[in-house]
Protein backbone atom coordinates (compact mmCIF):
# COMPACT_ATOMS: atom_id res chain seq x y z
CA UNK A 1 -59.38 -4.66 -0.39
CA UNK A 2 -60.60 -8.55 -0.86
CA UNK A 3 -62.89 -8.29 -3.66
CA UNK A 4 -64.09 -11.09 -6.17
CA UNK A 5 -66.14 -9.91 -9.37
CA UNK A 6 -68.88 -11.84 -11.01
CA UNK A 7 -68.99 -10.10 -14.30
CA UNK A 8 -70.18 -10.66 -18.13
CA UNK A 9 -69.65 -8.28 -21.13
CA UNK A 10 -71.65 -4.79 -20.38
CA UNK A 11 -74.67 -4.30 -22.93
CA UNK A 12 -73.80 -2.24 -26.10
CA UNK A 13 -74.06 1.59 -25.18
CA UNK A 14 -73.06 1.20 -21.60
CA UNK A 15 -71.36 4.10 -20.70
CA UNK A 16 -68.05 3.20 -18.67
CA UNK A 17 -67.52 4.30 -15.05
CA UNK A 18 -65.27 6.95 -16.00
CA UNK A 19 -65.14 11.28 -16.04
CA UNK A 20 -66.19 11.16 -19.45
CA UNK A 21 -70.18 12.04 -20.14
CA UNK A 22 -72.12 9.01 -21.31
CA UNK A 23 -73.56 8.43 -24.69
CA UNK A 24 -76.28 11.00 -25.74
CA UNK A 25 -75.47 14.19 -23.96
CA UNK A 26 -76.96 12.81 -21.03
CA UNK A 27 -75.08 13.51 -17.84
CA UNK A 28 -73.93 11.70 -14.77
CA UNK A 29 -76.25 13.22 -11.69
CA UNK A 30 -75.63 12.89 -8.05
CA UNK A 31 -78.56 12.30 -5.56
CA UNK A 32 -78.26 12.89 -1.86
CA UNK A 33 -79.63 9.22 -0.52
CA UNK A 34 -81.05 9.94 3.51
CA UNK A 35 -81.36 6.17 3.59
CA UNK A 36 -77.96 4.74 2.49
CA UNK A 37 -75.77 5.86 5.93
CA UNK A 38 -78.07 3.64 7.19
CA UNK A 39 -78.02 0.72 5.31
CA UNK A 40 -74.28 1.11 5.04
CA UNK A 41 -73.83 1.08 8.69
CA UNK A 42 -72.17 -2.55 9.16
CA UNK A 43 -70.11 -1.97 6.63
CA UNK A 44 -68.78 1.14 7.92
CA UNK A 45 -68.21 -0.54 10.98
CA UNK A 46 -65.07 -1.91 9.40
CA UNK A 47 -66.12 -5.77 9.89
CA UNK A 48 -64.80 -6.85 6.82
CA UNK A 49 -68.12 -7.14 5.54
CA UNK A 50 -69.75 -8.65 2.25
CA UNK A 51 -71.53 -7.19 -0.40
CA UNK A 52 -73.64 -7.75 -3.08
CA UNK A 53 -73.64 -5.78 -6.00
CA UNK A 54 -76.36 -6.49 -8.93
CA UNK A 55 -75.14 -3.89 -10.62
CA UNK A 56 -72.42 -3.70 -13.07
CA UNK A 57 -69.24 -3.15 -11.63
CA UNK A 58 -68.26 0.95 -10.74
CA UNK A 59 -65.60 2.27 -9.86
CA UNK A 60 -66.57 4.91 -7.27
CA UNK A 61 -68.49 1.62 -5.41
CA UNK A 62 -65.22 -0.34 -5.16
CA UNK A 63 -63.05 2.60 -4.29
CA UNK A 64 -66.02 3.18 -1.52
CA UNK A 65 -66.12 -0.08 -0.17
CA UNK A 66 -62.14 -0.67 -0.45
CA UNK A 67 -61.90 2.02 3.02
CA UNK A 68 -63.83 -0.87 5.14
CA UNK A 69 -61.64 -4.16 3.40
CA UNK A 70 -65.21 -5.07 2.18
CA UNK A 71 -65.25 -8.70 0.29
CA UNK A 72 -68.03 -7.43 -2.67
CA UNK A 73 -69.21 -9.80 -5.71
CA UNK A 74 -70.86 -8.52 -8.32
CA UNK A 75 -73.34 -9.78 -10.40
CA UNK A 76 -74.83 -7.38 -12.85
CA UNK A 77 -78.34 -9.20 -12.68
CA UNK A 78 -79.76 -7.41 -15.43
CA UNK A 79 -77.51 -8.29 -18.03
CA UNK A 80 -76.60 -11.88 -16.72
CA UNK A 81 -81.02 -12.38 -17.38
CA UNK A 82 -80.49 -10.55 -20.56
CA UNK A 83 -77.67 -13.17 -22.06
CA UNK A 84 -79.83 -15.95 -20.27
CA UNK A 85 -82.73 -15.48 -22.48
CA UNK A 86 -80.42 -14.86 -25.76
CA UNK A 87 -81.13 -10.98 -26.36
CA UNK A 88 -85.02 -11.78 -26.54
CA UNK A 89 -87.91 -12.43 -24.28
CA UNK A 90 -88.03 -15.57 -22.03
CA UNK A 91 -91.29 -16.82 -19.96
CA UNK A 92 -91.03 -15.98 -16.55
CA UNK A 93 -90.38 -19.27 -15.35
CA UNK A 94 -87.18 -19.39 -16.98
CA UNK A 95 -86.78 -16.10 -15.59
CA UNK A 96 -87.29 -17.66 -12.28
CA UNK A 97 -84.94 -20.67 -13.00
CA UNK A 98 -82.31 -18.04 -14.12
CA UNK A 99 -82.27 -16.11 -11.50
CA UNK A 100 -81.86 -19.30 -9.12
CA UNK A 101 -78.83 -20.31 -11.09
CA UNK A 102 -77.08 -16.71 -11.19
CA UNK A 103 -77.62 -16.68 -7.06
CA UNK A 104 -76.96 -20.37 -5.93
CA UNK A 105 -77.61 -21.55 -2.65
CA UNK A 106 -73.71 -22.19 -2.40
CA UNK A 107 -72.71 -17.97 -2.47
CA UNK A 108 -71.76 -16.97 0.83
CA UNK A 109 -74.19 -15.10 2.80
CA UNK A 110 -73.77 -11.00 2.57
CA UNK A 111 -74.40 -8.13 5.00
CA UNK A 112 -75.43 -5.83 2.12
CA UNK A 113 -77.36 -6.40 -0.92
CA UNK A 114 -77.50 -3.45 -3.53
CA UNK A 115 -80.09 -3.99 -5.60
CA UNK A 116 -80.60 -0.41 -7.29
CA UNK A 117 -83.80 -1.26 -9.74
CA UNK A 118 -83.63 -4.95 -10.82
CA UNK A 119 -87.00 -5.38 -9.33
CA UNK A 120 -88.65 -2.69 -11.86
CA UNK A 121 -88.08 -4.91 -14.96
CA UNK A 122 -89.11 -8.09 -13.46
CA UNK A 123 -92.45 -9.61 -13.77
CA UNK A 124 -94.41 -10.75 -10.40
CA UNK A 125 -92.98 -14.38 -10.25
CA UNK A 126 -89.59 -13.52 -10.97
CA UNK A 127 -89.54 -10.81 -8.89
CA UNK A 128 -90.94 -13.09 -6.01
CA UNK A 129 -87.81 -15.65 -6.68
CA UNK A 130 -84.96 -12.91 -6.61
CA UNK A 131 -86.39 -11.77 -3.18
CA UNK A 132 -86.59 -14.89 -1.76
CA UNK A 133 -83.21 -15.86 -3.13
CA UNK A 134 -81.58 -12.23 -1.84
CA UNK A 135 -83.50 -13.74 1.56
CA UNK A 136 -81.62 -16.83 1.99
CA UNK A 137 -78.26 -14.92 0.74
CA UNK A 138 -78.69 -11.99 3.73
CA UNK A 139 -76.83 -12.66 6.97
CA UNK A 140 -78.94 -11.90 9.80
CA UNK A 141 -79.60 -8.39 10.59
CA UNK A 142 -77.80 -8.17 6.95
CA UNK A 143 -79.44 -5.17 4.83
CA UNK A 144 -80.61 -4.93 1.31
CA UNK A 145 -80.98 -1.91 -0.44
CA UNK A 146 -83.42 -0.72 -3.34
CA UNK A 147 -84.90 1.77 -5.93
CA UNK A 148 -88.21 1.26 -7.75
CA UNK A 149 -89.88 3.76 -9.63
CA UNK A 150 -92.83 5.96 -8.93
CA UNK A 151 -93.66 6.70 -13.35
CA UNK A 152 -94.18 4.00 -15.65
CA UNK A 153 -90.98 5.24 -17.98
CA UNK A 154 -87.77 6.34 -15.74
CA UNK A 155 -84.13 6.06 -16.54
CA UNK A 156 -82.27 4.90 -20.11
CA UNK A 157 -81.37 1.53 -20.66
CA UNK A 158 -77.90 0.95 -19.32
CA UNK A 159 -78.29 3.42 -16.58
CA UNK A 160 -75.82 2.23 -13.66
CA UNK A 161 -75.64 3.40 -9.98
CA UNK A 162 -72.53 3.51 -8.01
CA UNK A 163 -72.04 4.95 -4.19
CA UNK A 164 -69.80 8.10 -3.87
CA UNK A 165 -69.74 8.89 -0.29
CA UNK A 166 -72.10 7.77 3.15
CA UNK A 167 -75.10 9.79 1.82
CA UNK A 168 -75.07 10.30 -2.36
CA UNK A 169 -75.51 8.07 -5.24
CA UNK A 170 -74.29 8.38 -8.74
CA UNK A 171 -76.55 7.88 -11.59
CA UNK A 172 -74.75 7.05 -14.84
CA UNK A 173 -77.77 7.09 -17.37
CA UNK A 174 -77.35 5.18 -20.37
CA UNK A 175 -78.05 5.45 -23.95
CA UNK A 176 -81.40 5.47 -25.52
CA UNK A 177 -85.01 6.13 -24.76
CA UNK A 178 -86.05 5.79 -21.35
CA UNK A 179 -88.34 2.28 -21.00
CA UNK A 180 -90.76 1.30 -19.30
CA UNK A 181 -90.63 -0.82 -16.01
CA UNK A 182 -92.98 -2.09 -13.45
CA UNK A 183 -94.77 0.05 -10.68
CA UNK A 184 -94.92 -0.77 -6.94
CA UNK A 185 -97.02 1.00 -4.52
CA UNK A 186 -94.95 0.90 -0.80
CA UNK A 187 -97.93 -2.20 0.08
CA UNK A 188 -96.50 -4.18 -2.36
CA UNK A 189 -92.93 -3.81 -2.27
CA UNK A 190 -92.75 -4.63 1.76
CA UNK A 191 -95.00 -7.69 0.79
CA UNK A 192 -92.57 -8.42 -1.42
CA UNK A 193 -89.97 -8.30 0.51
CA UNK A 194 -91.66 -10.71 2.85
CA UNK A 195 -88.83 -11.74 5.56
CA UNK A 196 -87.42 -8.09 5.94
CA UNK A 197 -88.46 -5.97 8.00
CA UNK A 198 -88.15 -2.13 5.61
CA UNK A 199 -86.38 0.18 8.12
CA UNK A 200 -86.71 3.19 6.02
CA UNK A 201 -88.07 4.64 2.64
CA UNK A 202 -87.83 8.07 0.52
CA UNK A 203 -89.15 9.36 -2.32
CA UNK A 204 -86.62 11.23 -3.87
CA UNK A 205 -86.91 14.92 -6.39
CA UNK A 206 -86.96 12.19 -9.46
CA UNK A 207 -89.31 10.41 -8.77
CA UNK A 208 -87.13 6.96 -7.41
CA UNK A 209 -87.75 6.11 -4.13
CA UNK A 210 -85.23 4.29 -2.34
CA UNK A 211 -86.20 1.40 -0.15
CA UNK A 212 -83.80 0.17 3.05
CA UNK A 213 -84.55 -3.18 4.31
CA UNK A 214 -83.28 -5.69 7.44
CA UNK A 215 -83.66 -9.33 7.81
CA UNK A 216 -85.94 -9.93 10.73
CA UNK A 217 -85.61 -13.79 11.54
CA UNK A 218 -82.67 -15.62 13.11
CA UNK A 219 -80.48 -17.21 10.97
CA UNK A 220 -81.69 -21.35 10.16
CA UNK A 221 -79.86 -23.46 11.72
């Protein structure tokens, strides 16, 4: 597998991509995903496809993605904006400004964005730049992949998710209290993702719903 991996130092009480159980008792769960065949599909074509990851690097997604001689980069957005604004808060234009200089015009475009719940724990504006910027970065008829949550506090800090097979996701939950995020209703995610065209969505047992997306336009020229 040709794989290149964008990575910075994982947040104190990240559990590692391992058998072990993560910090605090809590346990790595499994959740059957009737979207992701779907937004897999190119890649499981075996056309040496590329992915984006803005997660932190797993184990079980590599392994995955290694069958099809995938080219992934990963970028664990959430951590990369966390070292960015120096372990505190930062004003969302900043945000903004980050998030254009962690995704550069300059990447090569991808077939396959995953990105799991980056969206939750952004405010509006720089929520609108990462999905304009994961826009320009899609390959047409490229997919991007995504979970927002449907209660106000979901999931620890740290909590990572990593593909295990065509149709189930890992969730490795981190350590500490769960936090609170940001709320879309399904109106304002697709507006958000203005540019895609959402081919599916699912509300899973949790309470996460999972959101598949395709670019609609051509390519510019």
């Amino acid at each position: 597998m040709r794989w290149r991996l964008h990575r910075t130092p994982a947040p104190a009480g990240t559990p590692p991509d391992s058998g072990s159980d993560p910090p605090g008792g809590a346990r790595e769960e499994s959740h059957h995903s009737p979207g992701l065949k779907e937004a897999l599909a190119r890649v499981r074509e075996g056309r040496h496809c590329s992915v984006l990851d803005l997660g932190p690097a797993m184990n079980s997604t590599i392994q995955y993605l290694s069958r099809f001689g995938c080219r992934l980069r990963v970028v664990d957005l959430q951590n990369e904006l966390a070292g960015a604004a120096g372990g505190g808060s930062q004003p969302a234009d900043r945000l903004a400004a980050a998030i254009s200089r962690i995704l550069p015009d300059d990447l090569e475009a991808f077939d396959l964005t995953l990105a799991w719940d980056v969206f939750d724990h952004l405010d509006p504006e720089p929520a609108r730049v990462l999905a304009a910027r994961l826009l320009r970065l899609c390959r047409h008829r490229g997919r991007l992949f995504a979970l927002t949550a449907s209660q106000v506090e979901m999931l620890r800090p740290g909590t990572a998710f990593a593909i295990r097979d065509e149709s189930t996701l890992l969730c490795r939950p981190g350590a500490g209290e769960p936090r609170r995020r940001r709320l879309f209703n399904p109106g304002d995610f697709e507006r958000l993702l203005g540019g895609f065209r959402i081919e599916s969505s699912c509300l899973w047992r949790s309470g996460m719903r999972e959101w598949v997306a395709a670019r609609a336009e051509e390519d510019p020229a």
